[in-house]
PDB file of N, CA and C in Angstrom:
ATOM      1  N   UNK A   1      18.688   4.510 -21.295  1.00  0.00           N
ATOM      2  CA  UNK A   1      19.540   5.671 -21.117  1.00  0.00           C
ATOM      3  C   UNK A   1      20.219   5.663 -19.742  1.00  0.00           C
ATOM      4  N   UNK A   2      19.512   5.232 -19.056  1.00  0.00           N
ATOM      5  CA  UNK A   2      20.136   5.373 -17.365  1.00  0.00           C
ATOM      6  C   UNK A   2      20.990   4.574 -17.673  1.00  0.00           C
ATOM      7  N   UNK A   3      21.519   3.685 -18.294  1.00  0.00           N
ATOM      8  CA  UNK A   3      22.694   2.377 -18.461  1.00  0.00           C
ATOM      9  C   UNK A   3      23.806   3.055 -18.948  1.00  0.00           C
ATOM     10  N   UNK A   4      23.842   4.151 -19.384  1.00  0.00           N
ATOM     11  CA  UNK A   4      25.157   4.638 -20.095  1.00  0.00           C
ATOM     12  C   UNK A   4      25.914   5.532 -19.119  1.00  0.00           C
ATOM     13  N   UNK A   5      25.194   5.470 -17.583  1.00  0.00           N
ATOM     14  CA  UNK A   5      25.758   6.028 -16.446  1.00  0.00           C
ATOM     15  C   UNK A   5      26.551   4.955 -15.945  1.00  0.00           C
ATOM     16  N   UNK A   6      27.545   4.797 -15.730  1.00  0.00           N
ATOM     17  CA  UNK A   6      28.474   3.992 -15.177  1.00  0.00           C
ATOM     18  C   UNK A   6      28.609   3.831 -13.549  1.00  0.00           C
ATOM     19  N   UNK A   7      27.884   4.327 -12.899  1.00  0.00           N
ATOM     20  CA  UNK A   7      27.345   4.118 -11.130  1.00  0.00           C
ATOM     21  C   UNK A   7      25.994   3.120 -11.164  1.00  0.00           C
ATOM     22  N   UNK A   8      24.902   3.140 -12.664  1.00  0.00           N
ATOM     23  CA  UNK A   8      24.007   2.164 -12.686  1.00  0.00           C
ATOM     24  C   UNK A   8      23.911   1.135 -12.933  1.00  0.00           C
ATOM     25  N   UNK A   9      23.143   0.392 -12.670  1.00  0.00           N
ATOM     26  CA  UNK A   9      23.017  -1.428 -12.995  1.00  0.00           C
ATOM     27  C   UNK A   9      21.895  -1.592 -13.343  1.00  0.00           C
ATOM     28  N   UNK A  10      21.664  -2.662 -13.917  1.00  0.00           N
ATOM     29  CA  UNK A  10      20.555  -3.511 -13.858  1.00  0.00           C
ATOM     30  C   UNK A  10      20.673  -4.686 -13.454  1.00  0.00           C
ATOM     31  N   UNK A  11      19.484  -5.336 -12.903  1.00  0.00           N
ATOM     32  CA  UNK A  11      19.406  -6.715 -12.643  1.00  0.00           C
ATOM     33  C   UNK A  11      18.147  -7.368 -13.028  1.00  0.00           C
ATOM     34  N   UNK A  12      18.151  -8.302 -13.578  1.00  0.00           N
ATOM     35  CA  UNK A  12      17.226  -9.341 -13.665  1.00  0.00           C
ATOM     36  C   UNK A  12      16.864 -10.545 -12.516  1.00  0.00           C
ATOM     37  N   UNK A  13      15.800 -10.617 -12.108  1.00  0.00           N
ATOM     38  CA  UNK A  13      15.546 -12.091 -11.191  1.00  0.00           C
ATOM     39  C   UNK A  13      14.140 -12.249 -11.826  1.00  0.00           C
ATOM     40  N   UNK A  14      14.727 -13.667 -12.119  1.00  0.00           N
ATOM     41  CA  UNK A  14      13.497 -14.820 -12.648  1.00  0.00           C
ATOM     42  C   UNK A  14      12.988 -15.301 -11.785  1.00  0.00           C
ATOM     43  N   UNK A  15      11.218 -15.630 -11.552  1.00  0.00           N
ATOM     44  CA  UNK A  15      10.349 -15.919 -10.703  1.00  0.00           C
ATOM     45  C   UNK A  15      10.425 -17.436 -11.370  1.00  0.00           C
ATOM     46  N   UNK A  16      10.684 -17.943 -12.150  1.00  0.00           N
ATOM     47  CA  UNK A  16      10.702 -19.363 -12.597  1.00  0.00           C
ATOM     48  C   UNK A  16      11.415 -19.936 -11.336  1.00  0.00           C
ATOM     49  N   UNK A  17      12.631 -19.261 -11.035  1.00  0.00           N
ATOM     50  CA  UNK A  17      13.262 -20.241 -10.242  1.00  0.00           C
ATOM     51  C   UNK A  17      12.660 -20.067  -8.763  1.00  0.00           C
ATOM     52  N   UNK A  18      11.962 -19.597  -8.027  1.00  0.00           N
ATOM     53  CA  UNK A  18      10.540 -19.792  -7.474  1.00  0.00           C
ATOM     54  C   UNK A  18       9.261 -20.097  -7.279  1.00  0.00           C
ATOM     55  N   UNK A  19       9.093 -20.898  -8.348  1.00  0.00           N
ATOM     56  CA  UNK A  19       7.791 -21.568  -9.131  1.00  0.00           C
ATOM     57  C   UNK A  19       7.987 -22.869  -9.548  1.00  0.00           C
ATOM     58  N   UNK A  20       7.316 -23.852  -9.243  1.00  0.00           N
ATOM     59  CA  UNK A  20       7.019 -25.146  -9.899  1.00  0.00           C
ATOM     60  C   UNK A  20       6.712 -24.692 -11.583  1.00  0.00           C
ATOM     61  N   UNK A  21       7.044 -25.499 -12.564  1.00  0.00           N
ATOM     62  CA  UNK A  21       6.138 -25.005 -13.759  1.00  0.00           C
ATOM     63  C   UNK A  21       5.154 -25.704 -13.925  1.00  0.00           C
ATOM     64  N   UNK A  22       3.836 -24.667 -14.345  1.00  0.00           N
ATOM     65  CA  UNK A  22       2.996 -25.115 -14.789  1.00  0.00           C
ATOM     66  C   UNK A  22       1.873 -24.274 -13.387  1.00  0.00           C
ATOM     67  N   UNK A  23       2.243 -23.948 -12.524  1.00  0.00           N
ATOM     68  CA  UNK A  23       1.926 -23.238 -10.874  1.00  0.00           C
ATOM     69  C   UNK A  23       1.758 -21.931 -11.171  1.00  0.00           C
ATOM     70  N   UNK A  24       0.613 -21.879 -10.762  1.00  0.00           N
ATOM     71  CA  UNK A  24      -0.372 -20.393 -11.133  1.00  0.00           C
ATOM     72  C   UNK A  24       0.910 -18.893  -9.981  1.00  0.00           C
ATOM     73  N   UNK A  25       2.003 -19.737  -9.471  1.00  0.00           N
ATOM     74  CA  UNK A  25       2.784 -19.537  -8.527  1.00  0.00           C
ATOM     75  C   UNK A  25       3.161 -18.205  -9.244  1.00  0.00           C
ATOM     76  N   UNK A  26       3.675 -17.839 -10.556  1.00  0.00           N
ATOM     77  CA  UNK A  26       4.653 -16.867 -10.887  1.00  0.00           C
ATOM     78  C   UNK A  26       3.202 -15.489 -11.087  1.00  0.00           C
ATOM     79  N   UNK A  27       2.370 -16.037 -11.320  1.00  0.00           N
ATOM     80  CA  UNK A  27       0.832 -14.957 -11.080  1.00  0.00           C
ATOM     81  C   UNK A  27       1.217 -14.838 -10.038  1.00  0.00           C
ATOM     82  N   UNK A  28       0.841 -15.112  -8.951  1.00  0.00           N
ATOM     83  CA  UNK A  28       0.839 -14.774  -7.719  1.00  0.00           C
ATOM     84  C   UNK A  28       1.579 -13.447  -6.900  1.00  0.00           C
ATOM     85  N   UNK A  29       3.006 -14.641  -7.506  1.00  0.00           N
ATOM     86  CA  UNK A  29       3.909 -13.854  -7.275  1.00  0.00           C
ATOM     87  C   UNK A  29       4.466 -12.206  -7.907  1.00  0.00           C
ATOM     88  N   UNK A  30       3.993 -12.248  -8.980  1.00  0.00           N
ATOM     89  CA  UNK A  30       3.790 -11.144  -9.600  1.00  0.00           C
ATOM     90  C   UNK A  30       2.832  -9.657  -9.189  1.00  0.00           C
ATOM     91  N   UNK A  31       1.816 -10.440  -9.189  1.00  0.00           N
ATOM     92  CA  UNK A  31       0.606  -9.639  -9.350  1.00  0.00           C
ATOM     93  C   UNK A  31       0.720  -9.296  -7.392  1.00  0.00           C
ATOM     94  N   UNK A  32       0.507 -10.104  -6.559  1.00  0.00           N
ATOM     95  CA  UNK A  32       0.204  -9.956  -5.312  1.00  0.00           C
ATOM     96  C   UNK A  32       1.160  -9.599  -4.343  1.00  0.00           C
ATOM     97  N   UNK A  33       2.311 -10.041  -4.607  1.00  0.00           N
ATOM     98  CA  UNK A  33       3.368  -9.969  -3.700  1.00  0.00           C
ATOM     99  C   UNK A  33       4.189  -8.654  -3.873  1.00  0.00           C
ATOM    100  N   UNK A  34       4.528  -8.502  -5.920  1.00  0.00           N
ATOM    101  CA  UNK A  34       5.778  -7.916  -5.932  1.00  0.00           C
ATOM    102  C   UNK A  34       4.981  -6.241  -6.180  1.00  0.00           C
ATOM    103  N   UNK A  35       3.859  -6.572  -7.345  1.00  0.00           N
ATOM    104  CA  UNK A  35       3.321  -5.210  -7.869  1.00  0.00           C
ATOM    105  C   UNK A  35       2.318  -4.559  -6.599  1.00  0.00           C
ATOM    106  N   UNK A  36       1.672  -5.541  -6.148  1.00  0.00           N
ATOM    107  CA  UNK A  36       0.606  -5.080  -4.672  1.00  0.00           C
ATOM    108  C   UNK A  36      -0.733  -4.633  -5.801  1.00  0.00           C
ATOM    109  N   UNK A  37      -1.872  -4.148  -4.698  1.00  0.00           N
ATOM    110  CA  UNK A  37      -2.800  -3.829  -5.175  1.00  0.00           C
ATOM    111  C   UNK A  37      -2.561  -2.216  -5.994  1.00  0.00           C
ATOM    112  N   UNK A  38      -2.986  -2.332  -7.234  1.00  0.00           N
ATOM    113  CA  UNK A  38      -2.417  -0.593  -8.009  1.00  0.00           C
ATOM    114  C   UNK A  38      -1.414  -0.131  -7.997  1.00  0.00           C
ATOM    115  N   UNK A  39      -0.102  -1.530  -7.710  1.00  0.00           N
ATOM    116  CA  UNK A  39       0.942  -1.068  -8.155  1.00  0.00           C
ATOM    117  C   UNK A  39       1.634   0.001  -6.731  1.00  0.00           C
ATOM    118  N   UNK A  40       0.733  -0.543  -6.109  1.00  0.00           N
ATOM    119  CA  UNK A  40       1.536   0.179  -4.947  1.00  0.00           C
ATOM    120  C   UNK A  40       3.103  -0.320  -4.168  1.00  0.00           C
ATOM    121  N   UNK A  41       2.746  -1.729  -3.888  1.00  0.00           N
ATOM    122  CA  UNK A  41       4.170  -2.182  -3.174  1.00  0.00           C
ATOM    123  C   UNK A  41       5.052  -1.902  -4.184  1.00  0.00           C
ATOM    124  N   UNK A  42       4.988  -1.912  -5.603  1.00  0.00           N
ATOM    125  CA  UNK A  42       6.053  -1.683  -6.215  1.00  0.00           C
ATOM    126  C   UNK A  42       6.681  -0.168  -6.030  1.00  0.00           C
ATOM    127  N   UNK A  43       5.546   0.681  -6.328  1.00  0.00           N
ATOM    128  CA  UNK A  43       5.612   2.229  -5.909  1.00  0.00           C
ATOM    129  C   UNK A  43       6.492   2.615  -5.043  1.00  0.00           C
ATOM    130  N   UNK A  44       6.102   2.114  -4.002  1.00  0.00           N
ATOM    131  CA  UNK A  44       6.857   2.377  -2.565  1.00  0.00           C
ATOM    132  C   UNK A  44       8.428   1.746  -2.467  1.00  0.00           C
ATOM    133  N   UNK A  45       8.437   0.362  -3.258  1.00  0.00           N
ATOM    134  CA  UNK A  45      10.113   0.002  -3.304  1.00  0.00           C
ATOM    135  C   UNK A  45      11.068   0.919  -4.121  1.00  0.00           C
ATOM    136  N   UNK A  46      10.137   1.621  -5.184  1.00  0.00           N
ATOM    137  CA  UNK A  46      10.960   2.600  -6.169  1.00  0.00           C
ATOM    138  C   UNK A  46      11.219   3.538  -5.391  1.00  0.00           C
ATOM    139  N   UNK A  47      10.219   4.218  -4.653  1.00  0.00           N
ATOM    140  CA  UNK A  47      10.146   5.692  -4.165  1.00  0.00           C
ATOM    141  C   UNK A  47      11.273   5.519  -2.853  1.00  0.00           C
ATOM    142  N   UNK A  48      11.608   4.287  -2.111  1.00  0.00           N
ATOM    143  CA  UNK A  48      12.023   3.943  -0.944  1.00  0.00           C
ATOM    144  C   UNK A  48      14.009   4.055  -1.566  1.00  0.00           C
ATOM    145  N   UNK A  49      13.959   3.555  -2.350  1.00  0.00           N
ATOM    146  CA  UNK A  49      15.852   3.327  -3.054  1.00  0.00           C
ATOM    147  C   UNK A  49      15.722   4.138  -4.615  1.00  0.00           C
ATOM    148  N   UNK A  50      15.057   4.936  -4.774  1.00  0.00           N
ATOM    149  CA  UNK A  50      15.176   5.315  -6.149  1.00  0.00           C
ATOM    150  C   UNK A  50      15.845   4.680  -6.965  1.00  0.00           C
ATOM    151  N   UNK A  51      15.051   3.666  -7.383  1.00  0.00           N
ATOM    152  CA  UNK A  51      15.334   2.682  -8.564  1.00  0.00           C
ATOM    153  C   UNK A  51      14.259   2.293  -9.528  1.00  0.00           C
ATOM    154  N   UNK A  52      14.329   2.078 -10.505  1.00  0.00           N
ATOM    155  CA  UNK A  52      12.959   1.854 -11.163  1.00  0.00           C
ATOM    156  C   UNK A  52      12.707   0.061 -11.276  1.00  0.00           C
ATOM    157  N   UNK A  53      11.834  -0.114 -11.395  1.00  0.00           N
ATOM    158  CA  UNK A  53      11.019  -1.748 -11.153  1.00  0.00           C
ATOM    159  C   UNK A  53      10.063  -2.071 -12.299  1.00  0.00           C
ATOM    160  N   UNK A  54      10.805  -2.789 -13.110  1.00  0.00           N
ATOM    161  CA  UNK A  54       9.654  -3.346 -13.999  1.00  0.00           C
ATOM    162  C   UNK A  54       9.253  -4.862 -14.099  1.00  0.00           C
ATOM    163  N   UNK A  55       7.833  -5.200 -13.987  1.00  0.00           N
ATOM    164  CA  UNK A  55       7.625  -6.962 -13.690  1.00  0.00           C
ATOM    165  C   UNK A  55       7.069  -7.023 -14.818  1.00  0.00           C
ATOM    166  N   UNK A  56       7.396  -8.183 -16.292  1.00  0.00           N
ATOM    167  CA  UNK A  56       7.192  -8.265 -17.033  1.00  0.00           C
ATOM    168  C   UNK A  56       7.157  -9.639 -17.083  1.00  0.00           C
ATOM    169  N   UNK A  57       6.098 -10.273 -17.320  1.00  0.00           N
ATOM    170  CA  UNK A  57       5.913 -11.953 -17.767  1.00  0.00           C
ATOM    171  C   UNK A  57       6.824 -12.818 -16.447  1.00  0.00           C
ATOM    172  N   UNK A  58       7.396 -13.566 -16.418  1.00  0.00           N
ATOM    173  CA  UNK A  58       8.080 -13.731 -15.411  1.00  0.00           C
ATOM    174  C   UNK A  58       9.222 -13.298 -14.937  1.00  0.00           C
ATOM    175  N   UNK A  59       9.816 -12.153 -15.100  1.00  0.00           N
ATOM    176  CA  UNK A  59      10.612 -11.158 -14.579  1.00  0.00           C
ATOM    177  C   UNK A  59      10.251 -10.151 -13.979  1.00  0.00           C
ATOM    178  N   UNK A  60      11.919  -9.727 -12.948  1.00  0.00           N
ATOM    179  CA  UNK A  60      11.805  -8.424 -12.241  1.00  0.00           C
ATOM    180  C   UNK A  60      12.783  -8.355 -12.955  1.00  0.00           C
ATOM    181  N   UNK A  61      12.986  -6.571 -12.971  1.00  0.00           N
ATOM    182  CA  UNK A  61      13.871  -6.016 -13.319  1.00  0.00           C
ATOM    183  C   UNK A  61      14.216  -4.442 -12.979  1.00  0.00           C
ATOM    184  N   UNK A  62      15.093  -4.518 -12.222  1.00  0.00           N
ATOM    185  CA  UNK A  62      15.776  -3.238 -11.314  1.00  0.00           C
ATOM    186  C   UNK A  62      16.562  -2.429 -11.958  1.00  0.00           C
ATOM    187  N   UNK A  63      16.441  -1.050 -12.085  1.00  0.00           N
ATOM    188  CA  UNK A  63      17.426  -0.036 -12.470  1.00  0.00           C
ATOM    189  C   UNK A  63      17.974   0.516 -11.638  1.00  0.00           C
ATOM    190  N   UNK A  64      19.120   1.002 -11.180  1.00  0.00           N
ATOM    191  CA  UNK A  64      19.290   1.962 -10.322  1.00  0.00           C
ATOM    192  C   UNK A  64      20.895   2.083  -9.812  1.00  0.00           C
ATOM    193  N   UNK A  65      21.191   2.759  -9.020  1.00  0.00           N
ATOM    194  CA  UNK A  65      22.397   2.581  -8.739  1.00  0.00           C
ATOM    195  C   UNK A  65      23.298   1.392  -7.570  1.00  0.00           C
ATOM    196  N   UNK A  66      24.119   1.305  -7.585  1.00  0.00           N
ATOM    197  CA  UNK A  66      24.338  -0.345  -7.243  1.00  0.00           C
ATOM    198  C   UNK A  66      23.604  -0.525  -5.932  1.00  0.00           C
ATOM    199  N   UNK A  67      24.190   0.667  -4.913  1.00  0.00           N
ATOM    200  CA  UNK A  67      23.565   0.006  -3.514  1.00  0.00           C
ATOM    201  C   UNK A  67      21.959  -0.064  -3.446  1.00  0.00           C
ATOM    202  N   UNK A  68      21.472   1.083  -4.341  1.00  0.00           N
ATOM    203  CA  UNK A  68      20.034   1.091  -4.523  1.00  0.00           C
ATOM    204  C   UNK A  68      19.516  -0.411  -4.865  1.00  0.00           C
ATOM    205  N   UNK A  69      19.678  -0.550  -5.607  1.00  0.00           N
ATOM    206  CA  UNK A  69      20.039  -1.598  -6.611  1.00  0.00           C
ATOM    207  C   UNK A  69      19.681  -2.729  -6.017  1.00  0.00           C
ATOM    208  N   UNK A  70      20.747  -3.293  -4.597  1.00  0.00           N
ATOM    209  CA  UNK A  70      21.161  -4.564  -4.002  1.00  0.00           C
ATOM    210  C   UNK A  70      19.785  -4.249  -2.958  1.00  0.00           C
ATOM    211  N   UNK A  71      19.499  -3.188  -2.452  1.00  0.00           N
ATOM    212  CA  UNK A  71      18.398  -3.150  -1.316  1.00  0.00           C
ATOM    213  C   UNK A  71      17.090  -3.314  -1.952  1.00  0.00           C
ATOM    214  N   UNK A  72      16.618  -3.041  -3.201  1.00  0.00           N
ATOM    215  CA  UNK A  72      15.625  -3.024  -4.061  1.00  0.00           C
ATOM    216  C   UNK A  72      15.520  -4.949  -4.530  1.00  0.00           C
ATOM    217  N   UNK A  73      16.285  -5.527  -4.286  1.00  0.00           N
ATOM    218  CA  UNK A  73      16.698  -6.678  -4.627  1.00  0.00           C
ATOM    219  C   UNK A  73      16.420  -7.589  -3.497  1.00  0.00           C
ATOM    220  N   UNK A  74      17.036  -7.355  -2.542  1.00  0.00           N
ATOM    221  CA  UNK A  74      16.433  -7.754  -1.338  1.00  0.00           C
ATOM    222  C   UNK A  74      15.336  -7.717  -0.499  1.00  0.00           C
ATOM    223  N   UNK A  75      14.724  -6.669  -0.940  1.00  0.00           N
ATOM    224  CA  UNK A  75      12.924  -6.517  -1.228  1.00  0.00           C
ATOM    225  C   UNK A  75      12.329  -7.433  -1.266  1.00  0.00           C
ATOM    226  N   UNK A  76      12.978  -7.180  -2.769  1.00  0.00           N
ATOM    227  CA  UNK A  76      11.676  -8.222  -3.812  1.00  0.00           C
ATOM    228  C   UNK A  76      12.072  -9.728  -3.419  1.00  0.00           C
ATOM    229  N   UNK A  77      12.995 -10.580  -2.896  1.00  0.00           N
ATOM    230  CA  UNK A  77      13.500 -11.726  -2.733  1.00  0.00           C
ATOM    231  C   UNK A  77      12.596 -11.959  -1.684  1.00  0.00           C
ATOM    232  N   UNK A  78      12.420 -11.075  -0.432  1.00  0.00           N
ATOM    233  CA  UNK A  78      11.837 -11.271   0.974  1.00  0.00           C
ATOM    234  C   UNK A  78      10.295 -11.328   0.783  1.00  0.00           C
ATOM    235  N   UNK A  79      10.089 -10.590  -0.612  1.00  0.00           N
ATOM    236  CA  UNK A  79       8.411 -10.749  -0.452  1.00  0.00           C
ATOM    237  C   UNK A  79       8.132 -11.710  -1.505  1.00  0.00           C
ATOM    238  N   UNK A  80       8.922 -12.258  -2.739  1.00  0.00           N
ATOM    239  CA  UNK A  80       8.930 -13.528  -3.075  1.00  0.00           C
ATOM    240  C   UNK A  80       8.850 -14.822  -1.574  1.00  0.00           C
ATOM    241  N   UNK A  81       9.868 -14.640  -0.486  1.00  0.00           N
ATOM    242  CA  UNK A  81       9.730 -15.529   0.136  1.00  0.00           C
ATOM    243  C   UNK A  81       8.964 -15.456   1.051  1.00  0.00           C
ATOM    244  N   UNK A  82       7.934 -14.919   1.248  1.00  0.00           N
ATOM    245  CA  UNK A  82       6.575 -14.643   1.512  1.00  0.00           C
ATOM    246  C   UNK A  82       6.598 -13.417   3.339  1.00  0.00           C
ATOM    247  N   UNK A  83       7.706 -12.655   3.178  1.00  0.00           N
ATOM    248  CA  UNK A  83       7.777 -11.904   4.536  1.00  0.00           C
ATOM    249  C   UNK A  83       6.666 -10.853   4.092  1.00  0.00           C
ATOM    250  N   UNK A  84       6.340 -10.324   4.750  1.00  0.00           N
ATOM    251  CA  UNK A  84       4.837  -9.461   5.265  1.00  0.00           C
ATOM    252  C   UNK A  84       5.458  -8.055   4.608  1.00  0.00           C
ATOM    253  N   UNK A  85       4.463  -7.086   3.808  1.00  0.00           N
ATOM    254  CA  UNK A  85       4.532  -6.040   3.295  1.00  0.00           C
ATOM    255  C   UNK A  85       5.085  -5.325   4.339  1.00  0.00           C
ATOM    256  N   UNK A  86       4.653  -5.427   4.919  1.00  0.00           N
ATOM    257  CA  UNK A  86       5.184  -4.275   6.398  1.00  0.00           C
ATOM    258  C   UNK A  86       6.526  -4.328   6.830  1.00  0.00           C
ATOM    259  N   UNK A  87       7.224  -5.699   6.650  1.00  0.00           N
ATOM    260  CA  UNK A  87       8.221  -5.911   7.191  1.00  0.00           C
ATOM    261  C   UNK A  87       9.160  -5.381   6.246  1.00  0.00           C
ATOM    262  N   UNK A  88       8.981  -5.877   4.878  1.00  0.00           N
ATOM    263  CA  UNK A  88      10.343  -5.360   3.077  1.00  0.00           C
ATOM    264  C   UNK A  88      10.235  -3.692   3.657  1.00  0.00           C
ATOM    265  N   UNK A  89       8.967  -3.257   3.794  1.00  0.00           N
ATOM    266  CA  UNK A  89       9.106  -1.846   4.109  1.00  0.00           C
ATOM    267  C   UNK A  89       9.945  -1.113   5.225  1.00  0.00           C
ATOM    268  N   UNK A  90       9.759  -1.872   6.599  1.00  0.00           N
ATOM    269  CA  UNK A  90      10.328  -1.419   7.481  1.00  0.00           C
ATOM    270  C   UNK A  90      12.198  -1.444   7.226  1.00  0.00           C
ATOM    271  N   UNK A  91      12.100  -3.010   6.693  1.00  0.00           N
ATOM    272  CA  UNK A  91      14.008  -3.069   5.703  1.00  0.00           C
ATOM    273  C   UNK A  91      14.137  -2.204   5.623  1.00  0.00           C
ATOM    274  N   UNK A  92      13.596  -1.698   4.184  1.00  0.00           N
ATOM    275  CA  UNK A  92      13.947  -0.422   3.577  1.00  0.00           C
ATOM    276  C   UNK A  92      14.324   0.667   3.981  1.00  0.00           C
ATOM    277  N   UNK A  93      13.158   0.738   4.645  1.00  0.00           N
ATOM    278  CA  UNK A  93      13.224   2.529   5.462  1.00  0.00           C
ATOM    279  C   UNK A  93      14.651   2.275   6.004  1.00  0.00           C
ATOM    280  N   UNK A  94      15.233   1.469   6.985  1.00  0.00           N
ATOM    281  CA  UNK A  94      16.095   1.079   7.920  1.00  0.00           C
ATOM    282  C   UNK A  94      17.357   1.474   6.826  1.00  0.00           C
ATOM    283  N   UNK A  95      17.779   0.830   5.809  1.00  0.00           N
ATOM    284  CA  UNK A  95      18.675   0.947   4.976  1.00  0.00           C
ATOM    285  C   UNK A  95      18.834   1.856   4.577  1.00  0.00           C
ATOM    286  N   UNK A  96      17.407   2.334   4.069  1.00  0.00           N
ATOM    287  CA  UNK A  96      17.708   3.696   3.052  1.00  0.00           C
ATOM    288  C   UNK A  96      18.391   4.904   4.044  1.00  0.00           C
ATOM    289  N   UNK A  97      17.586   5.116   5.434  1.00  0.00           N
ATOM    290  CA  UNK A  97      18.213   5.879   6.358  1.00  0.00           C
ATOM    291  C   UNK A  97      19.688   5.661   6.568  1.00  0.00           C
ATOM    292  N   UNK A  98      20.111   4.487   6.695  1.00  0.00           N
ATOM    293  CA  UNK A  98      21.579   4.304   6.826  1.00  0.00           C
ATOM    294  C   UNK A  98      22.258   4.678   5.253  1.00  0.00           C
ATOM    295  N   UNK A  99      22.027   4.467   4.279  1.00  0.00           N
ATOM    296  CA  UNK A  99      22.282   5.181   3.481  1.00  0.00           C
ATOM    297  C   UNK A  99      22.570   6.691   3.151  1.00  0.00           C
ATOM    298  N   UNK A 100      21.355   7.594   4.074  1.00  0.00           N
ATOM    299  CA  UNK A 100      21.506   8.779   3.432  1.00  0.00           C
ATOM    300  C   UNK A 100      22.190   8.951   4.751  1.00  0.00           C
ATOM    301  N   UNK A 101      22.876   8.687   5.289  1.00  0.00           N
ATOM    302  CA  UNK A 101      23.776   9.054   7.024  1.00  0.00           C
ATOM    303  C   UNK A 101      24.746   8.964   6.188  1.00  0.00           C
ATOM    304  N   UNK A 102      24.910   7.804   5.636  1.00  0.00           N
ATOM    305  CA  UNK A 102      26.596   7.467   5.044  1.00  0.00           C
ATOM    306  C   UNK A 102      26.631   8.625   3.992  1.00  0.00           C
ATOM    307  N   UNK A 103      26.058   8.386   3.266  1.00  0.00           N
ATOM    308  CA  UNK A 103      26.372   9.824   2.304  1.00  0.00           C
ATOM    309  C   UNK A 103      26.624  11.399   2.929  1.00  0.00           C
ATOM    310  N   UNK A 104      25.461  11.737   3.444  1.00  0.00           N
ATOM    311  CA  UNK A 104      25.811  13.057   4.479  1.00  0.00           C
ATOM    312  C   UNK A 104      26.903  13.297   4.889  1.00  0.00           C
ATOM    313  N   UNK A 105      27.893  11.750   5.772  1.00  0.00           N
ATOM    314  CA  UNK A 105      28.552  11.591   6.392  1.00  0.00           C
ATOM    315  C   UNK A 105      30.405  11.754   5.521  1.00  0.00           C
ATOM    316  N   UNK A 106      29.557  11.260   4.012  1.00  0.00           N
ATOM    317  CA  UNK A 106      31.316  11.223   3.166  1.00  0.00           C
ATOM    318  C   UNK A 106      31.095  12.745   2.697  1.00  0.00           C
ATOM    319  N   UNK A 107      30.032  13.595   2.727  1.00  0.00           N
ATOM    320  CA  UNK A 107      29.842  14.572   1.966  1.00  0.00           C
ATOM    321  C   UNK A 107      30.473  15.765   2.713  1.00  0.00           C
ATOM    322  N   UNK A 108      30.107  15.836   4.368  1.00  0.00           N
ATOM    323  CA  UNK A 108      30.722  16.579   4.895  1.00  0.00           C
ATOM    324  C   UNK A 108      31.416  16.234   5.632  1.00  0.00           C
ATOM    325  N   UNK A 109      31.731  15.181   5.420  1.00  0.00           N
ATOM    326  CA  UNK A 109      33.646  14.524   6.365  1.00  0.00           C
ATOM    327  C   UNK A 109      32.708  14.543   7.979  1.00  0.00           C
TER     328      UNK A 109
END
């Protein structure tokens, strides 16, 4: 349903093309990096760009609106390429703040 909004996207990124095949690599990457323990790092990338995140077999997959979208994306790429939970987070925060400035900023001139 969110797709029939014309400001939303989706995206797909395949963990194959980060994985040897046959490399316990796309587990890893799944389970440890992208979802975190209880689903938290994922939690926090949704709650951070309001976008939704689903990791299914060897996919991610992002809902949200475009810029959401591209920062939620760049996340998950940085903690695929093994940068530190702390750091995708600190991104975020950084962006998302510049985000809600720019908006504030077109909203009241």
């Amino acid at each position: 349903m969110y797709l029939f909004n014309e400001n939303w996207q989706l995206i797909i990124i395949s963990l194959r093309e980060f994985a040897r095949p046959g490399s316990r690599r796309i587990e890893e990457l799944r389970g440890g990096r992208i979802i975190g323990r209880e689903g938290k790092t994922r939690r926090i990338i949704e709650e951070l760009t309001s976008t939704f995140i689903s990791v299914y077999g060897d996919t991610v997959s992002i809902i949200g609106d475009y810029i959401s979208v591209q920062y939620s994306k760049e996340a998950v790429e940085m903690l695929i390429n093994g940068r530190r939970h702390r750091t995708v987070y600190r991104f975020l925060e950084q962006k998302v703040g510049e985000l809600k400035a720019r908006r504030i900023e077109e909203t009241f001139g």
